[in-house]
C-alpha atoms as a PDB file:
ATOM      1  CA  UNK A   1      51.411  -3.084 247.637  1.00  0.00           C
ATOM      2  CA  UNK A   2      47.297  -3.107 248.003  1.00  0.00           C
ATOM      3  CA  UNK A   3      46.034  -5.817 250.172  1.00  0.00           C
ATOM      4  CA  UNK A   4      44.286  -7.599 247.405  1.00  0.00           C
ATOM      5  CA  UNK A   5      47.208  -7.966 245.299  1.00  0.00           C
ATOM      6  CA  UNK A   6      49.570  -9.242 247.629  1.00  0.00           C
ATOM      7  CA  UNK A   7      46.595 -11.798 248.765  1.00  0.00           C
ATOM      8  CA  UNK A   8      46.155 -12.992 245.324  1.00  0.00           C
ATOM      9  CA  UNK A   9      49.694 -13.269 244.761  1.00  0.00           C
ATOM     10  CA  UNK A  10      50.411 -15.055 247.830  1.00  0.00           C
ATOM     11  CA  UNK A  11      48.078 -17.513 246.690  1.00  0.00           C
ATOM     12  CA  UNK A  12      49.252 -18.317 243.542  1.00  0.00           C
ATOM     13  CA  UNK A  13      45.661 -20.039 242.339  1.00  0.00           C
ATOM     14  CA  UNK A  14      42.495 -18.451 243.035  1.00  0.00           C
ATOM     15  CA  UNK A  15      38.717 -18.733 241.939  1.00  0.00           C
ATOM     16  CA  UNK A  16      36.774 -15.816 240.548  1.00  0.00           C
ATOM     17  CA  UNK A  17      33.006 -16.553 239.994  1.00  0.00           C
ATOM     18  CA  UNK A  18      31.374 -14.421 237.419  1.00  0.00           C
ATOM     19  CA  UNK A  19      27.497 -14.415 236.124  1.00  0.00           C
ATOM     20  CA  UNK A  20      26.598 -16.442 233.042  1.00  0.00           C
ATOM     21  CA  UNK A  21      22.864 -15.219 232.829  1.00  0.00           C
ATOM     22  CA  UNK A  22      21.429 -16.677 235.573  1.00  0.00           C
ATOM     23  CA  UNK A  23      24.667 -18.982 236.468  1.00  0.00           C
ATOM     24  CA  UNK A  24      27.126 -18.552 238.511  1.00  0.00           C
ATOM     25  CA  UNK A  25      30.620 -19.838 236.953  1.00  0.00           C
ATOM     26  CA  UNK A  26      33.947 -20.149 238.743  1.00  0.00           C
ATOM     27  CA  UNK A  27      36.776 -20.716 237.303  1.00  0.00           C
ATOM     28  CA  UNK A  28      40.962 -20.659 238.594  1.00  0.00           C
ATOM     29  CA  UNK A  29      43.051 -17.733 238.242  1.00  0.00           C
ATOM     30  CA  UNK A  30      46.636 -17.401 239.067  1.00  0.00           C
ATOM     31  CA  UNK A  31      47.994 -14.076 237.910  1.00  0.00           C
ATOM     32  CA  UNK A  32      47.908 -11.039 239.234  1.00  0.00           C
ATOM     33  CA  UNK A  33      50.086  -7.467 239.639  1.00  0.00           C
ATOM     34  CA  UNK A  34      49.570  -4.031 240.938  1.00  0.00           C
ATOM     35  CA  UNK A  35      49.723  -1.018 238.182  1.00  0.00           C
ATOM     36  CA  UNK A  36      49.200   2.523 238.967  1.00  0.00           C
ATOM     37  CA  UNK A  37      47.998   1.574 242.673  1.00  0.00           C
ATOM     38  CA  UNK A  38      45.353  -0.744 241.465  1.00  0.00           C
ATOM     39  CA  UNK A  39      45.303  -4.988 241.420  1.00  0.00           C
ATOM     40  CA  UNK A  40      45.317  -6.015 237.661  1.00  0.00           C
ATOM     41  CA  UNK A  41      44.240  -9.418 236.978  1.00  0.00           C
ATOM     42  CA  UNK A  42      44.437 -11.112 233.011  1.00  0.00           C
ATOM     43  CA  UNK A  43      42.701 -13.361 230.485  1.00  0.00           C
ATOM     44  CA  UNK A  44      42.612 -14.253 227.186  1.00  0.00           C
ATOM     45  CA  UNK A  45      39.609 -12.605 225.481  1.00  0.00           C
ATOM     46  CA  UNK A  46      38.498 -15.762 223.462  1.00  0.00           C
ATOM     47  CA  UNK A  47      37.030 -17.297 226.439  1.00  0.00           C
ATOM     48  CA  UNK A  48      33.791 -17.010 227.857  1.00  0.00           C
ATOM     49  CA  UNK A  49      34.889 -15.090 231.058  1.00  0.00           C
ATOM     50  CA  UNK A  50      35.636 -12.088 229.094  1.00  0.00           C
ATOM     51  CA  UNK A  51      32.341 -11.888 227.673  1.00  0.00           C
ATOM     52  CA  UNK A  52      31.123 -12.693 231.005  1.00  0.00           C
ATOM     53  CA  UNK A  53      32.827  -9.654 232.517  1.00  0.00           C
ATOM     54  CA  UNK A  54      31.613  -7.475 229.886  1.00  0.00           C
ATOM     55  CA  UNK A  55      28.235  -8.125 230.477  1.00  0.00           C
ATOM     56  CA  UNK A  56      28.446  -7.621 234.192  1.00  0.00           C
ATOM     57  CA  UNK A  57      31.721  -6.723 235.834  1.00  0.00           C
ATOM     58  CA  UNK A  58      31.392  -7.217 239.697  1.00  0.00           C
ATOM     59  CA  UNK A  59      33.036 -10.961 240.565  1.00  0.00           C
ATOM     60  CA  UNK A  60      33.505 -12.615 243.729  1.00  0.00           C
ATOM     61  CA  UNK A  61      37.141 -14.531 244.131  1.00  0.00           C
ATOM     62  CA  UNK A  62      38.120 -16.833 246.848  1.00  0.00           C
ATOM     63  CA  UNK A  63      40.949 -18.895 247.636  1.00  0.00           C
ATOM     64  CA  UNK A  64      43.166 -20.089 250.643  1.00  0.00           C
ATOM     65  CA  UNK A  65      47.036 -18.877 251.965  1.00  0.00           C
ATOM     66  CA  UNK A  66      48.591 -20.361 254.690  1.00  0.00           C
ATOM     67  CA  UNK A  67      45.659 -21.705 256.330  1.00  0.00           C
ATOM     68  CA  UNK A  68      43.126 -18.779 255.822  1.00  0.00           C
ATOM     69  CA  UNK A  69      40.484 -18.425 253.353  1.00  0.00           C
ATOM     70  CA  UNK A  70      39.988 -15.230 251.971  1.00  0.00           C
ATOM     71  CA  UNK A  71      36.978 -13.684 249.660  1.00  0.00           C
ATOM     72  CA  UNK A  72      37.498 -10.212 247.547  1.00  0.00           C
ATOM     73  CA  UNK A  73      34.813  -8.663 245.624  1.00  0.00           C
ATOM     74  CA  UNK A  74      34.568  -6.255 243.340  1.00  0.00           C
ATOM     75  CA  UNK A  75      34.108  -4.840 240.064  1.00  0.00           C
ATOM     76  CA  UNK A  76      36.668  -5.268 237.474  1.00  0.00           C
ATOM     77  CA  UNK A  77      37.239  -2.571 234.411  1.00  0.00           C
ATOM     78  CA  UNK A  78      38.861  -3.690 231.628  1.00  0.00           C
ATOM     79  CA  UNK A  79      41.971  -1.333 230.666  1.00  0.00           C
ATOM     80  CA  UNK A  80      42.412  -1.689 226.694  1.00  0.00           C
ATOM     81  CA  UNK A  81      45.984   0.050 226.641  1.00  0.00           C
ATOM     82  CA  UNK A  82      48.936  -1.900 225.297  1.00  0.00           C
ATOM     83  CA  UNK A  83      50.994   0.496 228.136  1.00  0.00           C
ATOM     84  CA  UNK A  84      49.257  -1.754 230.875  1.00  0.00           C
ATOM     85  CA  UNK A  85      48.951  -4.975 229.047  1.00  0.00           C
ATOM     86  CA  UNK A  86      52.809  -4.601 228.436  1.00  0.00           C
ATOM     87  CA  UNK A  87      53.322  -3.704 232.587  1.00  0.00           C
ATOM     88  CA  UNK A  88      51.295  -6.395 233.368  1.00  0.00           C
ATOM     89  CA  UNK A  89      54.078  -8.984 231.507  1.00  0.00           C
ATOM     90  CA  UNK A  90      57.019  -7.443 232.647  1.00  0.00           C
ATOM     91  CA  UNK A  91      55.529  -7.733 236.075  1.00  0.00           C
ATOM     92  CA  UNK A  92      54.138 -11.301 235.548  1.00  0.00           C
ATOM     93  CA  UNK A  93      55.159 -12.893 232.678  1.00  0.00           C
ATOM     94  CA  UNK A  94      52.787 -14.895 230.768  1.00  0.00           C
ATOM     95  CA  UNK A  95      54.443 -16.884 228.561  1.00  0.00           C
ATOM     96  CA  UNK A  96      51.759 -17.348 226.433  1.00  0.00           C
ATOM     97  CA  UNK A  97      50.518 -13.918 225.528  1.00  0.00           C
ATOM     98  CA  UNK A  98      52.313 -10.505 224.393  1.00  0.00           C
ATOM     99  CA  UNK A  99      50.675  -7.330 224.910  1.00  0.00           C
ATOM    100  CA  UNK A 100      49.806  -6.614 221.004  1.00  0.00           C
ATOM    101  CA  UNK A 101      48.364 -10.186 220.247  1.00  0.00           C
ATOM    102  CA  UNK A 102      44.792  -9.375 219.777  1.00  0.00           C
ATOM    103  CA  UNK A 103      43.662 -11.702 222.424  1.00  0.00           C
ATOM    104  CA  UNK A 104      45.400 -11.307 226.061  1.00  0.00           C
ATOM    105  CA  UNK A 105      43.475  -8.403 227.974  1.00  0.00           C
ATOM    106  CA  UNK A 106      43.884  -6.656 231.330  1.00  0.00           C
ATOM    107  CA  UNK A 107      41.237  -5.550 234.077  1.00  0.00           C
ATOM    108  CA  UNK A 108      41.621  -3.474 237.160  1.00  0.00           C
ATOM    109  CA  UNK A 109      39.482  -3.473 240.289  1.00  0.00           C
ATOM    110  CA  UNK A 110      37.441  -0.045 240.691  1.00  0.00           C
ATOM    111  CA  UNK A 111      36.274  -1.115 243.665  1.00  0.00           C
ATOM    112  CA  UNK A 112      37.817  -3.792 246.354  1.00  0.00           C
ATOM    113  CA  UNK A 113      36.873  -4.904 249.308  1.00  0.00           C
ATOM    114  CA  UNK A 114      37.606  -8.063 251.299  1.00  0.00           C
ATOM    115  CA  UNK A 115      37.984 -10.476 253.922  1.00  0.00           C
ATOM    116  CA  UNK A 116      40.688 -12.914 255.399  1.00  0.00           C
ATOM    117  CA  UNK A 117      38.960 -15.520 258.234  1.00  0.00           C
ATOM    118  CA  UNK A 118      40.421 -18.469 260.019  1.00  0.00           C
ATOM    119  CA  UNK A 119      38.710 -20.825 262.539  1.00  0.00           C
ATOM    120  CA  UNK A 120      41.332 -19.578 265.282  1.00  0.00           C
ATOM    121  CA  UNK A 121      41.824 -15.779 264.502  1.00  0.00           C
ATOM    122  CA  UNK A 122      39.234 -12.964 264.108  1.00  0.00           C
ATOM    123  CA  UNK A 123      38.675 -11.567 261.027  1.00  0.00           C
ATOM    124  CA  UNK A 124      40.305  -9.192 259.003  1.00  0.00           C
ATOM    125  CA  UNK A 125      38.745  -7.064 256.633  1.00  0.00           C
ATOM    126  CA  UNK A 126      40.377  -4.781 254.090  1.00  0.00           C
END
């Protein structure tokens, strides 16, 4: 498993900030699998972090595990097949979407990088 999947499921919620114009917006996350080598995350494609996305794809997420912050950022691609939309549930069921419902979409990182800091250790990047 990539780093930033097994970060982002290790920390059950994280906070990706996206662009809304000129606006920074952040928002809690708290699923996430790895598909064909690559960290998925999801959302519901009524909401304004979809548009957001489309618009301009490179977020910034943050969030804490056992004492450590960690930031990843990146640029997320949205992946319209049902194929990975269906993975994504059988990896990390959502119990309030299904793959062909019209409104729960996937997106993949195309590019990752990140950190993990503490006050006490160096830092790790990945």
């Amino acid at each position: 498993m990539n780093k930033a999947t097994e970060i982002l499921q290790q920390a059950k919620t994280f906070y990706i900030a996206t662009m809304d114009g000129d606006q920074p917006r952040v928002r809690p996350f708290g699923a996430a699998v790895e598909f064909d080598g690559k960290t998925y995350i999801c959302m519901n494609n009524t909401k304004k972090v979809f548009q957001q996305l489309l618009k301009n794809p490179k977020v910034e997420i943050s969030g804490m595990v056992s004492g450590k912050w960690f930031r990843i950022t990146g640029t997320l691609v949205r992946d319209d097949r049902n194929e990975a939309r269906a993975e994504f549930l059988k990896l990390r069921p959502v119990q309030m979407y299904e793959a062909d419902d019209g409104i729960f979409e996937v997106f993949y990182f195309s590019e990752v990088s990140g950190t993990i800091e503490s006050f006490n250790e160096p830092k790790e990047t990945f």
